[in-house]
PDB file of N, CA and C in Angstrom:
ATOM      1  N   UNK A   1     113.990 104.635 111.347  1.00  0.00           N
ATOM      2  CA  UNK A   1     112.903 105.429 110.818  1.00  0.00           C
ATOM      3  C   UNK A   1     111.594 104.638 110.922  1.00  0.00           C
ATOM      4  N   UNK A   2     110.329 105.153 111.781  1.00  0.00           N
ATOM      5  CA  UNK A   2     109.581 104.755 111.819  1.00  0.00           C
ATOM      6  C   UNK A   2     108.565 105.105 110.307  1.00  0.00           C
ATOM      7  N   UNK A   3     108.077 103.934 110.020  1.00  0.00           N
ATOM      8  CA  UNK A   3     107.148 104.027 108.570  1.00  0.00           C
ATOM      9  C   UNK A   3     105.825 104.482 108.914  1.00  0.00           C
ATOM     10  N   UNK A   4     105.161 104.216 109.811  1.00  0.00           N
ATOM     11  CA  UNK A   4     104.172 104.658 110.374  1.00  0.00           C
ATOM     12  C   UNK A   4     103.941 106.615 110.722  1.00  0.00           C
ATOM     13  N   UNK A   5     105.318 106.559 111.039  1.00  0.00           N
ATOM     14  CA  UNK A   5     105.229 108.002 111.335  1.00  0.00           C
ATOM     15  C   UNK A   5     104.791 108.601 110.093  1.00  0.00           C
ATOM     16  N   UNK A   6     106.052 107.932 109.007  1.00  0.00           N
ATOM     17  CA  UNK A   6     106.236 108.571 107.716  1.00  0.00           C
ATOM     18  C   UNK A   6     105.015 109.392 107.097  1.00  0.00           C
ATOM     19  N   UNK A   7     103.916 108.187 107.235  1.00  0.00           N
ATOM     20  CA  UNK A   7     102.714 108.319 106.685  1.00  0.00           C
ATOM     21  C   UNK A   7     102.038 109.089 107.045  1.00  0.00           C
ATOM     22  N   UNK A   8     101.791 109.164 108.349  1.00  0.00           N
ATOM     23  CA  UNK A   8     101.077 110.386 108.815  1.00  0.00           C
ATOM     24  C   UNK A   8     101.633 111.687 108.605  1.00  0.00           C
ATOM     25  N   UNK A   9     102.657 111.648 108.873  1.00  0.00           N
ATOM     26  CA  UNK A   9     103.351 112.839 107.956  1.00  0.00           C
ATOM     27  C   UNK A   9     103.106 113.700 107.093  1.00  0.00           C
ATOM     28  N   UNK A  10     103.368 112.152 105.939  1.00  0.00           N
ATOM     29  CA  UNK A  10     102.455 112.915 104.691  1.00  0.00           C
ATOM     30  C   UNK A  10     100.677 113.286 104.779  1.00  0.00           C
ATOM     31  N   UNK A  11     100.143 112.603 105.051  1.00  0.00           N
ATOM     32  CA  UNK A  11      98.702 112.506 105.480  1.00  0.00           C
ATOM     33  C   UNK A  11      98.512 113.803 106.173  1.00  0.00           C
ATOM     34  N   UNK A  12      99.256 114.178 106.851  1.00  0.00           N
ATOM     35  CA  UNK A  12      98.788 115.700 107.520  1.00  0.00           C
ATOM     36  C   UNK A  12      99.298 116.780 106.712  1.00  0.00           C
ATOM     37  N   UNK A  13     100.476 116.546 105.394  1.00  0.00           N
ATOM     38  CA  UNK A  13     100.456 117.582 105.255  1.00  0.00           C
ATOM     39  C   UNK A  13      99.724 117.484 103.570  1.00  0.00           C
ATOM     40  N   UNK A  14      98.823 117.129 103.532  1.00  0.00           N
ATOM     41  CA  UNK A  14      97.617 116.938 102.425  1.00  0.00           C
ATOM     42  C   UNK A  14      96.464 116.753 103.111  1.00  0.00           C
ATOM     43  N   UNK A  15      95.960 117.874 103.761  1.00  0.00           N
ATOM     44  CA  UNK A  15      94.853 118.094 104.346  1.00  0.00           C
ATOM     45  C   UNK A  15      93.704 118.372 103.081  1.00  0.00           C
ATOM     46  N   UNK A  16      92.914 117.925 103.654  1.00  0.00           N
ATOM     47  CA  UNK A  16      91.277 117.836 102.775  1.00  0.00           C
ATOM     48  C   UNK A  16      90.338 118.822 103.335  1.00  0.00           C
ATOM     49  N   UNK A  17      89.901 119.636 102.546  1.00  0.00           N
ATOM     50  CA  UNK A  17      88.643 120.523 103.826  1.00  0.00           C
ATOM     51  C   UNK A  17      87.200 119.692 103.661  1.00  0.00           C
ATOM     52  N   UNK A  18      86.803 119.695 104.861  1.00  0.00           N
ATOM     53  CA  UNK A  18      85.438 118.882 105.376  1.00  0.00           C
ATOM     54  C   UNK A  18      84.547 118.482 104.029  1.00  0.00           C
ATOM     55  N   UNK A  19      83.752 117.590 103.704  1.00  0.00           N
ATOM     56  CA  UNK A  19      82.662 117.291 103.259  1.00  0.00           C
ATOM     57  C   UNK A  19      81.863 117.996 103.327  1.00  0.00           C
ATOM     58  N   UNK A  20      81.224 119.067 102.306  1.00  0.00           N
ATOM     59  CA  UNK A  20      79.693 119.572 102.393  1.00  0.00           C
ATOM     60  C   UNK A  20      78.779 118.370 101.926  1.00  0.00           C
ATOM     61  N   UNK A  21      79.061 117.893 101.580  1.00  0.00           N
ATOM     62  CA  UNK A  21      77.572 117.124 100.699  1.00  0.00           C
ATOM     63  C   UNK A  21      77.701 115.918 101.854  1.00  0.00           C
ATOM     64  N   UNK A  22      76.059 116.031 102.189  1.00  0.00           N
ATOM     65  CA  UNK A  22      75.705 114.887 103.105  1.00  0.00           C
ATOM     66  C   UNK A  22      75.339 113.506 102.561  1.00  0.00           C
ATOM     67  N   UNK A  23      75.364 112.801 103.221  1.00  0.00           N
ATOM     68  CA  UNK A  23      75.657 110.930 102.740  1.00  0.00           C
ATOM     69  C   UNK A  23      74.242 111.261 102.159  1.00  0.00           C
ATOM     70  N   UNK A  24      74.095 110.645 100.441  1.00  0.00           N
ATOM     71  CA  UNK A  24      72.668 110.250  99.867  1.00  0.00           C
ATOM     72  C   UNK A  24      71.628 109.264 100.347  1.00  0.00           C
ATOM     73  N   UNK A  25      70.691 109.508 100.372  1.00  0.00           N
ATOM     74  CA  UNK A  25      69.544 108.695 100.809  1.00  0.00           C
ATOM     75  C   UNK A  25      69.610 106.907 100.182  1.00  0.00           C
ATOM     76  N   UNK A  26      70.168 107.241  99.120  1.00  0.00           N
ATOM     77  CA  UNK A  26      70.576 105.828  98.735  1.00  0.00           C
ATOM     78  C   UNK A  26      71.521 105.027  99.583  1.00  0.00           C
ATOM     79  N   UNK A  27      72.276 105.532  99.373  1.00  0.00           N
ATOM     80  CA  UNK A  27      73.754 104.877 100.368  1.00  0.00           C
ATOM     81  C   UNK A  27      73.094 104.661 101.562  1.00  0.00           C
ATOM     82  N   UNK A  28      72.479 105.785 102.267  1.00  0.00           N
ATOM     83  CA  UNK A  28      71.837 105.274 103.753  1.00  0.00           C
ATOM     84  C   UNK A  28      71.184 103.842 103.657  1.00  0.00           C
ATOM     85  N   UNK A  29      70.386 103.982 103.163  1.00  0.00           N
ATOM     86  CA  UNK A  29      69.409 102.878 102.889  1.00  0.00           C
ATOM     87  C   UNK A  29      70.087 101.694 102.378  1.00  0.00           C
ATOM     88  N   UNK A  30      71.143 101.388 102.060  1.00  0.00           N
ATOM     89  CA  UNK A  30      71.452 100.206 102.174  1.00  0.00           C
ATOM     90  C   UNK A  30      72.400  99.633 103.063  1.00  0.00           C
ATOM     91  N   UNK A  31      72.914 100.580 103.555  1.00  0.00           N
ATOM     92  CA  UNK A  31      73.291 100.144 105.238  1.00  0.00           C
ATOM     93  C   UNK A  31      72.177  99.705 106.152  1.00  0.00           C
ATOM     94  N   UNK A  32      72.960  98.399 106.945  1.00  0.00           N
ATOM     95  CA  UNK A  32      72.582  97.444 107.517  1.00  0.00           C
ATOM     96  C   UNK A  32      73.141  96.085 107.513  1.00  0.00           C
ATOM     97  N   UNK A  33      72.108  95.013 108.252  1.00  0.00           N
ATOM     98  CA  UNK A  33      73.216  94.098 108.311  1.00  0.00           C
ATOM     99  C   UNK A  33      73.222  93.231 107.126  1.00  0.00           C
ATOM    100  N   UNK A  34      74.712  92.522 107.225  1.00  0.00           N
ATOM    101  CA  UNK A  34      74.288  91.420 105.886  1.00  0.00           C
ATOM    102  C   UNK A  34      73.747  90.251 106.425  1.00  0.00           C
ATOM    103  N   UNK A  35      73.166  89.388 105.662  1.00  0.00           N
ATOM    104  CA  UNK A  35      73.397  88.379 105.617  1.00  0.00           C
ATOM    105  C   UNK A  35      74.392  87.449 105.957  1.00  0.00           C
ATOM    106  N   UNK A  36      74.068  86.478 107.099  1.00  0.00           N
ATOM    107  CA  UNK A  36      75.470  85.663 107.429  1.00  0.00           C
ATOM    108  C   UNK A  36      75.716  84.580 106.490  1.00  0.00           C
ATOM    109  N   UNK A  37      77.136  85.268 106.277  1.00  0.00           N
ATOM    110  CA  UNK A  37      78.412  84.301 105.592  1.00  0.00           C
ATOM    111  C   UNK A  37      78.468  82.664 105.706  1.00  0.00           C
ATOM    112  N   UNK A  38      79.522  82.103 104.670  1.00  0.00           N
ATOM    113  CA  UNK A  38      79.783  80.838 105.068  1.00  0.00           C
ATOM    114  C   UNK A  38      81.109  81.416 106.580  1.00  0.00           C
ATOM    115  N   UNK A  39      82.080  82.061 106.729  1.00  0.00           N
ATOM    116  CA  UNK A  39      82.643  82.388 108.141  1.00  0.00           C
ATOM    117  C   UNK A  39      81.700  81.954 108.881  1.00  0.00           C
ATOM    118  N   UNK A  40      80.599  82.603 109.059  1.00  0.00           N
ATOM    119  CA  UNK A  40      79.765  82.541 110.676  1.00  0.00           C
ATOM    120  C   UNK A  40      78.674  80.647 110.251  1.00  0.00           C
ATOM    121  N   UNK A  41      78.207  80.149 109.283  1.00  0.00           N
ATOM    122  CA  UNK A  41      77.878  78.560 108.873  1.00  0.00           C
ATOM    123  C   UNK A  41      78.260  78.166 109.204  1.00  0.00           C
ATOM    124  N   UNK A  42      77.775  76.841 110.171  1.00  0.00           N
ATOM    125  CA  UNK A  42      78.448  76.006 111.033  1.00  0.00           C
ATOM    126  C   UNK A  42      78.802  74.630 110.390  1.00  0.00           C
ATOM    127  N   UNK A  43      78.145  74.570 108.757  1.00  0.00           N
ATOM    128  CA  UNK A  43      78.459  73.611 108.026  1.00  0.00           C
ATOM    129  C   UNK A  43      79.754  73.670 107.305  1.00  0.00           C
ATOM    130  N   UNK A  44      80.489  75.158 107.300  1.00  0.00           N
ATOM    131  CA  UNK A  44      81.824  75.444 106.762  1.00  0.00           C
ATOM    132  C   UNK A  44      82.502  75.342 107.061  1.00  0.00           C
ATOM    133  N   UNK A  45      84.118  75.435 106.963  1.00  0.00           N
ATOM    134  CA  UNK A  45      85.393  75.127 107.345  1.00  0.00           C
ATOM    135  C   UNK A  45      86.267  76.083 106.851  1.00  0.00           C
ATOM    136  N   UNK A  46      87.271  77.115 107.340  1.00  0.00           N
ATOM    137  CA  UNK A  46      87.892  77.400 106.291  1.00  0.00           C
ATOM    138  C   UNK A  46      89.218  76.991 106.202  1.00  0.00           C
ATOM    139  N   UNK A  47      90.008  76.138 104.842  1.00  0.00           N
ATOM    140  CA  UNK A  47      91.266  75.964 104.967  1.00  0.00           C
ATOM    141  C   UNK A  47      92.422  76.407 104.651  1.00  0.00           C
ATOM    142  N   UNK A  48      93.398  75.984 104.349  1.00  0.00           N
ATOM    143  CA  UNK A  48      94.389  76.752 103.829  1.00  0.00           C
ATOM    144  C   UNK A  48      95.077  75.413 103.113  1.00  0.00           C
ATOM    145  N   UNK A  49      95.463  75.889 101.463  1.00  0.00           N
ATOM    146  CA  UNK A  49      95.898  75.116 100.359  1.00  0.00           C
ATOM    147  C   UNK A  49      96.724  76.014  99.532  1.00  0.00           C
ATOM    148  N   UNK A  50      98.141  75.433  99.416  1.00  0.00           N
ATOM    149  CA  UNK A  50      99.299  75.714  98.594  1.00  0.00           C
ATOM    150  C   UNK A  50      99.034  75.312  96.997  1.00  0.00           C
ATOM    151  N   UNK A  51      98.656  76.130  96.078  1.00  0.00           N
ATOM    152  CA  UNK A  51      99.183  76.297  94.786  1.00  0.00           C
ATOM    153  C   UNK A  51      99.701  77.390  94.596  1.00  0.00           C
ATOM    154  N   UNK A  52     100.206  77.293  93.091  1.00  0.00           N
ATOM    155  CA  UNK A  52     100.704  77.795  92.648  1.00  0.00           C
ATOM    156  C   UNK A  52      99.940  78.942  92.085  1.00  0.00           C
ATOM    157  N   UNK A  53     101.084  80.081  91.821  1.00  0.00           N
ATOM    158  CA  UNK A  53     100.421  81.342  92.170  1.00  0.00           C
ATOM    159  C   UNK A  53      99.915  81.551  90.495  1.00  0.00           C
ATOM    160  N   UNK A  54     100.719  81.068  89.396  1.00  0.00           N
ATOM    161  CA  UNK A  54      99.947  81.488  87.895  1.00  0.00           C
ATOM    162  C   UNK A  54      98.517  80.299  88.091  1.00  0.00           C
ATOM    163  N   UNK A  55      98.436  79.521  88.260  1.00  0.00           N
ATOM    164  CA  UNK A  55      97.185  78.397  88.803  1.00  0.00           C
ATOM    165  C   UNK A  55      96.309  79.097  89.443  1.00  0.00           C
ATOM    166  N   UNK A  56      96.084  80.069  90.388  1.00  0.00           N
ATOM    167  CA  UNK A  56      95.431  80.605  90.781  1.00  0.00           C
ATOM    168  C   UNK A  56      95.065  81.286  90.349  1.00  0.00           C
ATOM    169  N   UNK A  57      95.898  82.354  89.925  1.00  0.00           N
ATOM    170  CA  UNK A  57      95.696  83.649  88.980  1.00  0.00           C
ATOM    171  C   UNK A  57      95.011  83.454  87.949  1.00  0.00           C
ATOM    172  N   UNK A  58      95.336  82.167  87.186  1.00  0.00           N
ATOM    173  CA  UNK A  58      94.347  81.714  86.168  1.00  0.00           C
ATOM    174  C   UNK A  58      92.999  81.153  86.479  1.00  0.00           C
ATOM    175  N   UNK A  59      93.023  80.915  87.141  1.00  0.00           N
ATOM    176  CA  UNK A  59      91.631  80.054  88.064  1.00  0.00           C
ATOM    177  C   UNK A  59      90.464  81.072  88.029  1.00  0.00           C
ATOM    178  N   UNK A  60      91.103  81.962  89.254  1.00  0.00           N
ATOM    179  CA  UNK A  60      90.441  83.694  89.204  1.00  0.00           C
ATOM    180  C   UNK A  60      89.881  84.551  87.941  1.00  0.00           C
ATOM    181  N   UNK A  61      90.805  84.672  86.849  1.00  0.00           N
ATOM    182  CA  UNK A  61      90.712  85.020  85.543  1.00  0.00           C
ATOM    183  C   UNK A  61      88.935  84.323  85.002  1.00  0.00           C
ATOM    184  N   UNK A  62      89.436  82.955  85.015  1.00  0.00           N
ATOM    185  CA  UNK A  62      87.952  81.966  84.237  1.00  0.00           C
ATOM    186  C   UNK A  62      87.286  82.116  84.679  1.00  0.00           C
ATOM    187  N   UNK A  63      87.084  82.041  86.651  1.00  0.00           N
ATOM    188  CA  UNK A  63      85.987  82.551  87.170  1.00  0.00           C
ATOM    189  C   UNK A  63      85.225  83.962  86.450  1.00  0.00           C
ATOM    190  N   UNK A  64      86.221  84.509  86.658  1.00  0.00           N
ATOM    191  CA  UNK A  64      85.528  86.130  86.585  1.00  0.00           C
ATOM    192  C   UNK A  64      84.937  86.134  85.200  1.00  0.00           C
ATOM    193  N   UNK A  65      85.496  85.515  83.883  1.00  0.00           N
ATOM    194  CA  UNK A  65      84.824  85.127  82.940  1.00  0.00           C
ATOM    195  C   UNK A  65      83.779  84.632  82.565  1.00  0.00           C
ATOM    196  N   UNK A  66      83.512  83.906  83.364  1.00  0.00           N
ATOM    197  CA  UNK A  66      82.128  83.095  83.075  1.00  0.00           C
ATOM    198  C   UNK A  66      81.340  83.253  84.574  1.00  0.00           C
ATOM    199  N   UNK A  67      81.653  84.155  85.387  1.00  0.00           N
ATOM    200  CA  UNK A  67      80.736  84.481  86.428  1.00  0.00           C
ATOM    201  C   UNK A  67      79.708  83.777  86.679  1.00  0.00           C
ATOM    202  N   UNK A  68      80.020  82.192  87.155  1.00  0.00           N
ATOM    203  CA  UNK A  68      78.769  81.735  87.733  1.00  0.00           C
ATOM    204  C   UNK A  68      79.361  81.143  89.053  1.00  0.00           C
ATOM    205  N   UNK A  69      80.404  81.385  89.659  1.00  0.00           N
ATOM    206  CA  UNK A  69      80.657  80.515  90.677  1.00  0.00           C
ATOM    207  C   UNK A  69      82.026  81.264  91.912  1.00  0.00           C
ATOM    208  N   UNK A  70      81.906  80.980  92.681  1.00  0.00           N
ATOM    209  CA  UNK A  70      83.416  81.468  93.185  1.00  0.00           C
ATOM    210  C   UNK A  70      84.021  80.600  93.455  1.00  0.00           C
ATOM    211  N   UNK A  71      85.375  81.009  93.829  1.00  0.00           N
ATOM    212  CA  UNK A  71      86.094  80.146  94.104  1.00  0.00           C
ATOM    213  C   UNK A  71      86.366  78.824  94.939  1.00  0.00           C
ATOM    214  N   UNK A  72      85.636  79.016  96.223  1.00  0.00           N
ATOM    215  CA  UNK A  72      85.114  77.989  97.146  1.00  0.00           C
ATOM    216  C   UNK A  72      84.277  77.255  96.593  1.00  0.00           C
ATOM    217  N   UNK A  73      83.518  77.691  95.782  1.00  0.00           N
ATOM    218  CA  UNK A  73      82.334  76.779  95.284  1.00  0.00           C
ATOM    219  C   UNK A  73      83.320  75.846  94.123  1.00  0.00           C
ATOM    220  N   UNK A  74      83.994  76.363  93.332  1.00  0.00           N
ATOM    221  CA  UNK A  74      84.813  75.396  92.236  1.00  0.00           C
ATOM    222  C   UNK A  74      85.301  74.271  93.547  1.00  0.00           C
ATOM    223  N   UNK A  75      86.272  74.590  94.554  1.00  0.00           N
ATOM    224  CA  UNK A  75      87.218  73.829  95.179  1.00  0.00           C
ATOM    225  C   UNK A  75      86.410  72.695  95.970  1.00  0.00           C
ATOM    226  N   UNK A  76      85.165  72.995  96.238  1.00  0.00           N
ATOM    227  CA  UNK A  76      84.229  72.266  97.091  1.00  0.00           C
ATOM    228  C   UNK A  76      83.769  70.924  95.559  1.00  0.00           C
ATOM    229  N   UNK A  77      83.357  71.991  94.671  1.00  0.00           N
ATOM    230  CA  UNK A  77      82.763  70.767  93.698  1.00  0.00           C
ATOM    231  C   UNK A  77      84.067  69.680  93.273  1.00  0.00           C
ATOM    232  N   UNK A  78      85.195  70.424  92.950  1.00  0.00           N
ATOM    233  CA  UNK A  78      86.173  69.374  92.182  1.00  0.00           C
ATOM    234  C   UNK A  78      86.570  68.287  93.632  1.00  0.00           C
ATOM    235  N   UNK A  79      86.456  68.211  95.251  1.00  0.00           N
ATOM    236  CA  UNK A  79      86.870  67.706  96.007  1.00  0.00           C
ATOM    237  C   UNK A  79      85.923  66.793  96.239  1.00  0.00           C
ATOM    238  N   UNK A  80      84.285  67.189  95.876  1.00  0.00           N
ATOM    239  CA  UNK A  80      83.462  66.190  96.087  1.00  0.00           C
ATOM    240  C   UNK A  80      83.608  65.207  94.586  1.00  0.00           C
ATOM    241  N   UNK A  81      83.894  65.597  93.442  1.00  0.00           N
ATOM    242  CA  UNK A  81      84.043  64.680  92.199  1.00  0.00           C
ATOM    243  C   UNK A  81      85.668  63.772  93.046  1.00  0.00           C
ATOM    244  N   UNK A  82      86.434  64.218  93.447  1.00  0.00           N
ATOM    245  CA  UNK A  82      87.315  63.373  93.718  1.00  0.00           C
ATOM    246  C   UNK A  82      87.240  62.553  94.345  1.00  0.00           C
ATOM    247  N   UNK A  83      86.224  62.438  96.058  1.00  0.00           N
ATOM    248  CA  UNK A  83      85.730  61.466  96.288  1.00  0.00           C
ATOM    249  C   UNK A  83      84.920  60.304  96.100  1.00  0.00           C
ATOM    250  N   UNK A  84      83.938  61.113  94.873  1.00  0.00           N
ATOM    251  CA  UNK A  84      82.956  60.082  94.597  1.00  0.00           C
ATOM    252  C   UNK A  84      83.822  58.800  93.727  1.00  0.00           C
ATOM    253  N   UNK A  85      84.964  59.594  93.483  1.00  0.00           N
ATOM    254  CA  UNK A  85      85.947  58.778  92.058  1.00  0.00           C
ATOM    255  C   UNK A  85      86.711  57.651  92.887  1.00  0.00           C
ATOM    256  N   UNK A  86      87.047  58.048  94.757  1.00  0.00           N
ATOM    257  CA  UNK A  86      87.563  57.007  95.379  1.00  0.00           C
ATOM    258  C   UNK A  86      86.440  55.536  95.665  1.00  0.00           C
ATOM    259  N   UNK A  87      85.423  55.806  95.194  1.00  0.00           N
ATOM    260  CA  UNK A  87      84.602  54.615  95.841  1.00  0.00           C
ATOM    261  C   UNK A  87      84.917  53.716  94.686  1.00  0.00           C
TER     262      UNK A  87
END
């Protein structure tokens, strides 16, 4: 059994009739481009690091709590305190 099929399946047989209401002048207007990312920064890297998944989950949680930072930015600061601690 293909799963892919499955879906469309269902998907066709819950048809939607067309959109009358045209995209708002707002929404238009903020389409465009973004701003380039740390991805496209040639000073960035991106890696890949194994913890643990309640460690993370909790990590995420405090962030979102005290909303001043993301996550790259925590992992960047605690890696530069770890070096300065090797000298």
């Amino acid at each position: 059994m293909n799963k892919f099929k499955d879906l469309l399946t269902v998907a066709a047989k819950q048809e939607r009739p067309p959109s009358t209401e045209p995209f708002s002048s707002t929404v238009r207007s903020t389409w465009g481009r973004r701003p380039p990312g740390k991805r496209s920064h040639p000073e960035f890297e991106q890696i890949t690091a194994y913890i643990r998944k309640d460690t993370h989950h909790a990590v995420k949680i405090a962030l979102l709590q005290n909303g001043k930072k993301e996550f790259s930015q925590l992992v960047e600061e605690l890696l530069c305190q770890w070096l300065r601690s090797q000298v």
